[in-house]
Protein backbone atom coordinates (compact mmCIF):
# COMPACT_ATOMS: atom_id res chain seq x y z
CA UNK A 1 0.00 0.00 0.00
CA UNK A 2 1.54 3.02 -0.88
CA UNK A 3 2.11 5.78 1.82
CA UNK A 4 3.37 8.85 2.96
CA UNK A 5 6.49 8.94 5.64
CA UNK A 6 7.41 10.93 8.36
CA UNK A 7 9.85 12.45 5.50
CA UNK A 8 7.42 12.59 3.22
CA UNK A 9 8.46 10.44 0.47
CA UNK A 10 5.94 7.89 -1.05
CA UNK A 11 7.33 4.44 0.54
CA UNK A 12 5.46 0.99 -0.29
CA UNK A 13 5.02 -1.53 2.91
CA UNK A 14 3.71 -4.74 3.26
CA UNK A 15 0.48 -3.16 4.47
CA UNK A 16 -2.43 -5.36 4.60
CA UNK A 17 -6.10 -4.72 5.27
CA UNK A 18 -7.03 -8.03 7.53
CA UNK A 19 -10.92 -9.18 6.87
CA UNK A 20 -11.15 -10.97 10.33
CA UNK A 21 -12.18 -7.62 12.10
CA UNK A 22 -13.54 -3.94 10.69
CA UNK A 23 -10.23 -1.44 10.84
CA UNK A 24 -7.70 -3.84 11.41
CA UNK A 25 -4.57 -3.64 9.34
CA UNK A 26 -1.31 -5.90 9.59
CA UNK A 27 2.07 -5.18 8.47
CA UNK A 28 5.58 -7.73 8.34
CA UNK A 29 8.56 -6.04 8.94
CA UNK A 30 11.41 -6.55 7.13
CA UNK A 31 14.68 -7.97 7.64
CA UNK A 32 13.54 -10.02 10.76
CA UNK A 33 15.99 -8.11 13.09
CA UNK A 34 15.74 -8.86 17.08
CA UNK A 35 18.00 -5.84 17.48
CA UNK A 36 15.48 -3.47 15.69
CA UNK A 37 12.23 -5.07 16.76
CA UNK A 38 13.49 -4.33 20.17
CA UNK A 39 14.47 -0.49 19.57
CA UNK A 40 10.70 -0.46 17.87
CA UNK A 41 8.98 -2.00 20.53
CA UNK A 42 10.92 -0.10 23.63
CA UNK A 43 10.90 -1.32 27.45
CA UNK A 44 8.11 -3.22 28.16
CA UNK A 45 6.48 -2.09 24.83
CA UNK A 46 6.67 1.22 25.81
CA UNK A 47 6.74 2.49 22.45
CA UNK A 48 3.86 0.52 20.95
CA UNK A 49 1.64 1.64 24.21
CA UNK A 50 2.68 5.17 23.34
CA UNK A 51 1.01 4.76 19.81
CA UNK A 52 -1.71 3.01 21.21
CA UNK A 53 -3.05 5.84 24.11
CA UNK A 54 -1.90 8.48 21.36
CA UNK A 55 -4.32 6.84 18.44
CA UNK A 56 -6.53 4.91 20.40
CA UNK A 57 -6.00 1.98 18.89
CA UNK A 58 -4.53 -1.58 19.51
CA UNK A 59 -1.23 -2.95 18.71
CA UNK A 60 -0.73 -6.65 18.52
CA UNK A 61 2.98 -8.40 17.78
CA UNK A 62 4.61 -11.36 17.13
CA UNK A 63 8.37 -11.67 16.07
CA UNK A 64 8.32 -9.04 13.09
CA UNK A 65 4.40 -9.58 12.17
CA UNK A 66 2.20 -6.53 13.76
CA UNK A 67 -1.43 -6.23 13.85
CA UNK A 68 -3.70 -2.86 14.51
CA UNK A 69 -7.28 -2.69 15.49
CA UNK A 70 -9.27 0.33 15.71
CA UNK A 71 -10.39 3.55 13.74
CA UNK A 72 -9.92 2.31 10.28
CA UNK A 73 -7.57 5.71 9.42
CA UNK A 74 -5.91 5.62 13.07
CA UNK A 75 -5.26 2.30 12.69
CA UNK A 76 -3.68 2.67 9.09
CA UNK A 77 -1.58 5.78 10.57
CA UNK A 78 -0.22 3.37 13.72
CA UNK A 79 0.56 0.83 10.80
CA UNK A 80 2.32 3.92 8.87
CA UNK A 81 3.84 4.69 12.13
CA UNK A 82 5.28 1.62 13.17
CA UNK A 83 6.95 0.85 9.63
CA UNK A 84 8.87 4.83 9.93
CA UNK A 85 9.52 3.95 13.15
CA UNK A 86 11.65 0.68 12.26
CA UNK A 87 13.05 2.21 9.26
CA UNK A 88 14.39 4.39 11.55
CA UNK A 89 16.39 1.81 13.39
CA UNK A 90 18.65 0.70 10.64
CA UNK A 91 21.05 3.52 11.73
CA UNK A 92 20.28 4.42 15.00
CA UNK A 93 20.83 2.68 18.41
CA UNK A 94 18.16 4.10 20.05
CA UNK A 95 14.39 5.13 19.76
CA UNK A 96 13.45 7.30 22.42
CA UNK A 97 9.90 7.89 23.25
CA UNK A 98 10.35 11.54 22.32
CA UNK A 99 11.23 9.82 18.47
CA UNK A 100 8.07 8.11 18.63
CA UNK A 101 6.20 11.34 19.99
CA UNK A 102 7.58 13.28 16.66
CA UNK A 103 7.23 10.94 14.52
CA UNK A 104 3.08 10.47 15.79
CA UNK A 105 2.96 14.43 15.43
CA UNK A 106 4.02 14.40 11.39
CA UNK A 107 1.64 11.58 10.57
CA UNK A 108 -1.13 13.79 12.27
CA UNK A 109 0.52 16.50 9.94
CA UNK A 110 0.86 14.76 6.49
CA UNK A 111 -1.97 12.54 6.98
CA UNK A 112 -3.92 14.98 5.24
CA UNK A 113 -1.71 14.98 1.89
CA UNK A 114 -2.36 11.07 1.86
CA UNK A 115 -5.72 11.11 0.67
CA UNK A 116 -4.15 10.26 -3.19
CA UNK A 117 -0.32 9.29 -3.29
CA UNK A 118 -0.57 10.41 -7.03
CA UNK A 119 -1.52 13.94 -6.13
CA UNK A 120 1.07 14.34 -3.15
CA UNK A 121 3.67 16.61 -3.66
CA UNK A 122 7.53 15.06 -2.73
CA UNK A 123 8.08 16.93 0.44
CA UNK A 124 11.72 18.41 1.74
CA UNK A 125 14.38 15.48 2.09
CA UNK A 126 16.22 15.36 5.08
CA UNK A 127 18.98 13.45 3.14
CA UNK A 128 19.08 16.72 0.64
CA UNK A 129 21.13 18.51 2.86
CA UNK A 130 23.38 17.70 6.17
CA UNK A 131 22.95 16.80 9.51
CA UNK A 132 24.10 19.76 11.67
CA UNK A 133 27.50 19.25 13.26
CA UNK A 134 28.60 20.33 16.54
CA UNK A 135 32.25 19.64 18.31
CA UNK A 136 29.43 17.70 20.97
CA UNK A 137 27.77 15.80 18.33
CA UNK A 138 25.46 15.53 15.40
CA UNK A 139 21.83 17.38 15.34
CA UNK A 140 19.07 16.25 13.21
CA UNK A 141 16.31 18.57 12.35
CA UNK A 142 13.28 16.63 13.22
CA UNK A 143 9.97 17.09 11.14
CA UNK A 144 9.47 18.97 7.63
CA UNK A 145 9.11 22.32 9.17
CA UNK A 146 12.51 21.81 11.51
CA UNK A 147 14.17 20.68 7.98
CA UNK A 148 12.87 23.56 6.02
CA UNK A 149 13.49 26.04 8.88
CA UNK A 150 17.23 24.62 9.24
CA UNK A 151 17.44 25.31 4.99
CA UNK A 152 16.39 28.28 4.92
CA UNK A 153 18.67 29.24 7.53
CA UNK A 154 21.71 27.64 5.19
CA UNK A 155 20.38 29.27 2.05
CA UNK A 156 19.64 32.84 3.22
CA UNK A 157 21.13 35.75 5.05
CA UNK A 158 18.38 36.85 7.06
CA UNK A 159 15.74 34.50 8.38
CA UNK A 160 12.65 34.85 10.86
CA UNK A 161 11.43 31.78 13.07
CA UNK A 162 8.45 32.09 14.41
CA UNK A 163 6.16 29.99 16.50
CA UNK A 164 5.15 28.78 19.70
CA UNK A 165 7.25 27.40 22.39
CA UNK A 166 9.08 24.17 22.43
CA UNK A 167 9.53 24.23 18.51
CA UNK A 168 13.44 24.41 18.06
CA UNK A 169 13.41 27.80 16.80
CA UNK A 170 15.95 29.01 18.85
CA UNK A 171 17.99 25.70 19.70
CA UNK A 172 18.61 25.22 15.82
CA UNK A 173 19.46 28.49 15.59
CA UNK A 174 21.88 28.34 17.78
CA UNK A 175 23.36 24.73 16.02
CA UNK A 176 23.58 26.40 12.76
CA UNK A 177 25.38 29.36 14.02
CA UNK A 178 28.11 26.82 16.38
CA UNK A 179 28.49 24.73 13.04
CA UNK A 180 29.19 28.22 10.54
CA UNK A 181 31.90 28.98 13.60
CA UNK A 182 33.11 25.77 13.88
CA UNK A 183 33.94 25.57 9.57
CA UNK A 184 35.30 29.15 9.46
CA UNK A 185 32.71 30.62 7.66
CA UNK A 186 32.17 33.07 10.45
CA UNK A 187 34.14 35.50 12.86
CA UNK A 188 32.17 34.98 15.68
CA UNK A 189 28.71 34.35 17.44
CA UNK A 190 26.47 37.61 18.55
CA UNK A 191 23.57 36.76 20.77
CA UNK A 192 21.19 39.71 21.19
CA UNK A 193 18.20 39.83 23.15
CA UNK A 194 15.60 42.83 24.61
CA UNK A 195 15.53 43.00 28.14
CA UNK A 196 12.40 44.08 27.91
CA UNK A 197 11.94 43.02 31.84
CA UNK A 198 14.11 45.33 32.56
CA UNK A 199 12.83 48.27 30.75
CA UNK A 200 15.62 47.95 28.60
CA UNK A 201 17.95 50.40 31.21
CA UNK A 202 20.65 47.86 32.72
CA UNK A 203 22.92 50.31 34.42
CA UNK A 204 21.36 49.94 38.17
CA UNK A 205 21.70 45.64 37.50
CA UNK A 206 25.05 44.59 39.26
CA UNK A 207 27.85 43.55 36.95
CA UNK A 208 29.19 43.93 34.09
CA UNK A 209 27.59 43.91 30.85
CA UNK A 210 28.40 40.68 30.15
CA UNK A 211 26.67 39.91 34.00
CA UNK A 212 23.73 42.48 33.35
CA UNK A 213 22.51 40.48 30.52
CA UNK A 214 23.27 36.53 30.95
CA UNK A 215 20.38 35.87 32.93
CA UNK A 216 17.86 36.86 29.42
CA UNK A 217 19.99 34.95 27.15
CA UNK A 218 20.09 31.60 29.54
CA UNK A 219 18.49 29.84 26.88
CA UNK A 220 21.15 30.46 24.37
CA UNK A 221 23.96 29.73 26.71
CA UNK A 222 22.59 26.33 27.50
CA UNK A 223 22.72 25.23 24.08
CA UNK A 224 26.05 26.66 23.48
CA UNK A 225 26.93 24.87 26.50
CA UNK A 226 25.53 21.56 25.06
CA UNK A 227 27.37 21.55 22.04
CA UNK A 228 30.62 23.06 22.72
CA UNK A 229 31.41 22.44 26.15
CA UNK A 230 31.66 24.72 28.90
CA UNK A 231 35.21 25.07 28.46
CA UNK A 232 35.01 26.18 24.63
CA UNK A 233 32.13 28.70 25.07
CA UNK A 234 34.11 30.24 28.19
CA UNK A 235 37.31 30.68 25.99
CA UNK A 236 35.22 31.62 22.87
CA UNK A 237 33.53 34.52 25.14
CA UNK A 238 36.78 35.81 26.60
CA UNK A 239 38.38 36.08 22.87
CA UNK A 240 34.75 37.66 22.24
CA UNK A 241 34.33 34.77 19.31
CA UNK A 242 31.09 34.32 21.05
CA UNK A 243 29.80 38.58 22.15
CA UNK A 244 26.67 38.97 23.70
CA UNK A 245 24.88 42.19 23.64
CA UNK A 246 21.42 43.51 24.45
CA UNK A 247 19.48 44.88 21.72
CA UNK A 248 19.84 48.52 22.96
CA UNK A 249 23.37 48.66 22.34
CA UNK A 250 23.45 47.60 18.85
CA UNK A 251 22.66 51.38 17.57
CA UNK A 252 25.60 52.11 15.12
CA UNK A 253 27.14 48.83 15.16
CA UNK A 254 28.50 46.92 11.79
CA UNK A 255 28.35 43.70 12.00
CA UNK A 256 30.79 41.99 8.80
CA UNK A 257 31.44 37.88 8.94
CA UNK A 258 29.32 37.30 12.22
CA UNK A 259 26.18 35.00 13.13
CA UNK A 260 23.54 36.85 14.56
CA UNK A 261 21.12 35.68 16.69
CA UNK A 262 17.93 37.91 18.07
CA UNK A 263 15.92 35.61 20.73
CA UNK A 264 12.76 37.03 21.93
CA UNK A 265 12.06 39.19 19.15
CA UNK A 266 8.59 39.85 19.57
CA UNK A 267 9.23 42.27 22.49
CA UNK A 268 11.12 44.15 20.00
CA UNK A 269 9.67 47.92 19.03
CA UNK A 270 9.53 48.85 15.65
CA UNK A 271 12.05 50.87 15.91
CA UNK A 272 14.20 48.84 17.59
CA UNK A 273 13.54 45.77 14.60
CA UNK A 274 14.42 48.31 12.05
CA UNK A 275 17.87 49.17 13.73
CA UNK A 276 18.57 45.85 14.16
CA UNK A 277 17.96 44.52 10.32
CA UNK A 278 20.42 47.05 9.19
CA UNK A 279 23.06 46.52 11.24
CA UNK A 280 23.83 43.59 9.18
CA UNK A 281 27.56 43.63 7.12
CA UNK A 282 28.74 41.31 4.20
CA UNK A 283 29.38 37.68 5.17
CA UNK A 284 26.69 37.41 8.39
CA UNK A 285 23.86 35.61 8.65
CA UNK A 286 20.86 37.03 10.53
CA UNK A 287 18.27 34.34 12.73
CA UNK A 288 15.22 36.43 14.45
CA UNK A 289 12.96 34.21 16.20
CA UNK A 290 9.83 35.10 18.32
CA UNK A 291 6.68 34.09 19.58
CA UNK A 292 3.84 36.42 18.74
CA UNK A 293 1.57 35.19 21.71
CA UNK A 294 4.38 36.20 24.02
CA UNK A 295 4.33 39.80 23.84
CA UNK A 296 5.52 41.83 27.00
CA UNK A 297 5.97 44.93 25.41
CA UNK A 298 4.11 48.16 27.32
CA UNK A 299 -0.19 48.77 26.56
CA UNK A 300 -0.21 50.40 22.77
CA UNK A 301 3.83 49.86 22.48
CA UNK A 302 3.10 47.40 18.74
CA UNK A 303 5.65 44.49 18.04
CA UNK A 304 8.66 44.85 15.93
CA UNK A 305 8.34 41.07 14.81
CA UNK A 306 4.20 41.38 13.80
CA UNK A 307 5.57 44.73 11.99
CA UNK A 308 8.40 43.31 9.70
CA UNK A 309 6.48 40.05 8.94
CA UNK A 310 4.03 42.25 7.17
CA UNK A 311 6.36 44.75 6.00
CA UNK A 312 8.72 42.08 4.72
CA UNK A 313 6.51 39.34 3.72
CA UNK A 314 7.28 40.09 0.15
CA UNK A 315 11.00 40.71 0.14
CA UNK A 316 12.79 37.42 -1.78
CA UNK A 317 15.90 37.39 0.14
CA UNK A 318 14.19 36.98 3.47
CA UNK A 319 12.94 34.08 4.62
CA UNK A 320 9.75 33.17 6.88
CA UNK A 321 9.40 30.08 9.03
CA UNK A 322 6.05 29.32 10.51
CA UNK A 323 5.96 26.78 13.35
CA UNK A 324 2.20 25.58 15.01
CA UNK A 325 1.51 23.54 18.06
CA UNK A 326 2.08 20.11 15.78
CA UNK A 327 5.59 21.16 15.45
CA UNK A 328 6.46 21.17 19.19
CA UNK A 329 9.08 18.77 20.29
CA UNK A 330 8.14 18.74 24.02
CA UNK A 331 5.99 16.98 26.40
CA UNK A 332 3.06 16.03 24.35
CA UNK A 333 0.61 18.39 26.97
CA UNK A 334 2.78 21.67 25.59
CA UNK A 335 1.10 21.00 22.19
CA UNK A 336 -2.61 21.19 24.51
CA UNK A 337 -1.47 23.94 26.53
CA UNK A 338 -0.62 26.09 23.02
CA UNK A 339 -4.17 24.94 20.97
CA UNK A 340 -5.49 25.71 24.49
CA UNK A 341 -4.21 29.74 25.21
CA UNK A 342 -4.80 30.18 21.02
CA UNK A 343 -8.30 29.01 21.05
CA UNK A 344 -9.21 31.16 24.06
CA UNK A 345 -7.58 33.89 22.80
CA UNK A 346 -9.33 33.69 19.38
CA UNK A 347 -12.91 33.60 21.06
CA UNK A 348 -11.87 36.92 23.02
């Protein structure tokens, strides 16, 4: 039966439609491998009872043979699930619940598109372009909008993520900007951030800059930390490799052969977004991310981020990433607790 994967490409599977019970479908996995039937099934089946509560169906194994019973379309999706899943394990030694989680969320996504395999479009290929590679490891952009988001980033000089929490807009930000560093294709790292908590006037915070502002950009700092060490991003900050600034002190600036990151951009001004968009020289590379429902910016004070995505919408070499609630890679309740806050704020 032909199908759409978690990667969108159109993948045939020994899918079978069983005629002993309504909605049931069957699949045989191939090669027979103990070693991957055991990554696929998890602890104590952990894995299948994940797909089960999350689809309401039932899961059924023996050896490499797998039966579902349910919904007729949630029990083909488990079925579509659970052959990703072991595809998966031919080159991984692992399969974390959160893997399973993910790959649940871009069935949901796609499953949609599946309605005719002839009329699908071939969606972005993670194997089109390369895992992202820190000196602590290897980072995969999970899901189509992670993959296009982590493009986009590679392909243009300025680029806006933008999205709800727990989406990897600022985490893959980061990764792209330690792997640029890391193949000399930039100077250095700038992390800017508003401190909008602090009505943007640091001087009475104790300190030094540096001091003033680390406490806003803790986010940043622990995935620097992650993938270069503590070690590295300490030595990179004293050479000023990695310089972190808040946004109010980047009037004037030039910034040639750097990787910019602004986090929190939706408590930008107008003004302030402006500034910031031409401060950028020859050779950098520009990541804004933001979450419009997270606005802390003063009563009548409007957004710099809701501003340029209108104003900009339309200019080619800038490029727009829109991430939902199905693109968060959290607990599964952080995906409810989004759809949750939009939906009330959408009735008000």
């Amino acid at each position: 039966m032909l199908t759409i994967s978690s990667y969108g490409k159109a993948l045939n599977h020994p899918l079978k439609r069983l005629d002993t019970q309504p909605s049931a479908y069957s699949i045989t996995l191939e090669p027979n491998d103990a070693r991957r039937l055991a990554l696929l099934c998890g602890q104590f089946d952990e894995n299948l009872r994940l797909i089960e509560q999350r689809l309401n169906v039932e899961i059924r194994s023996r050896d490499n043979f797998f039966a579902v019973y349910g919904d007729d379309k949630a029990s083909e999706s488990a079925a579509d699930v659970i052959y990703n899943l072991y595809q998966e394990t031919a080159h991984s030694t692992e399969l974390s619940p959160e893997e399973v989680h993910l790959h649940l969320r871009q069935c949901e996504r796609e499953k949609p598109m599946t309605q005719s395999a002839s009329n699908a479009q071939p969606a972005d290929n993670i194997d089109s372009f390369s895992v992202i590679r820190t000196k602590k490891g290897n980072i995969k952009p999970r899901g189509l909008n992670q993959q296009r988001y982590v493009r986009a980033i590679q392909t243009h000089d300025i680029n806006f993520g933008v999205g709800p929490a727990g989406t990897g807009k600022t985490y893959l930000a980061v990764a792209c900007a330690v792997e640029a560093l890391l193949r000399d294709e930039v100077q250095r790292i700038l992390l800017v951030r508003p401190a909008v908590e602090a009505g943007e006037r640091l001087g009475f915070l104790p300190g030094d800059l540096a001091q003033k502002v680390d406490p806003y950009l803790r986010p940043l700092y622990d995935a620097l930390h992650e993938m270069l060490g503590f070690e590295t991003v300490a030595k990179f900050q004293e050479r000023n490799v990695i310089e972190i600034a808040p946004l109010a002190y980047m009037r004037g600036r030039t910034l040639s052969n750097a990787y910019i990151i602004l986090d929190e951009s939706q408590n930008t001004t107008r003004e302030q977004m402006k500034m910031f968009l031409t401060r950028i020289g020859f050779g950098s590379t520009a990541v804004i991310t933001g979450d419009m429902s997270q606005i802390d910016l003063p009563r009548g004070v409007s957004s710099g981020l809701v501003h340029a995505c209108e104003v900009l919408k339309d200019v080619e070499e800038i490029n727009f990433t829109h991430f939902d609630s199905r693109d968060v890679v959290r607990h599964p309740i952080v995906q409810s607790i989004v759809d949750a806050y939009d939906a009330f704020e959408n009735e008000n």
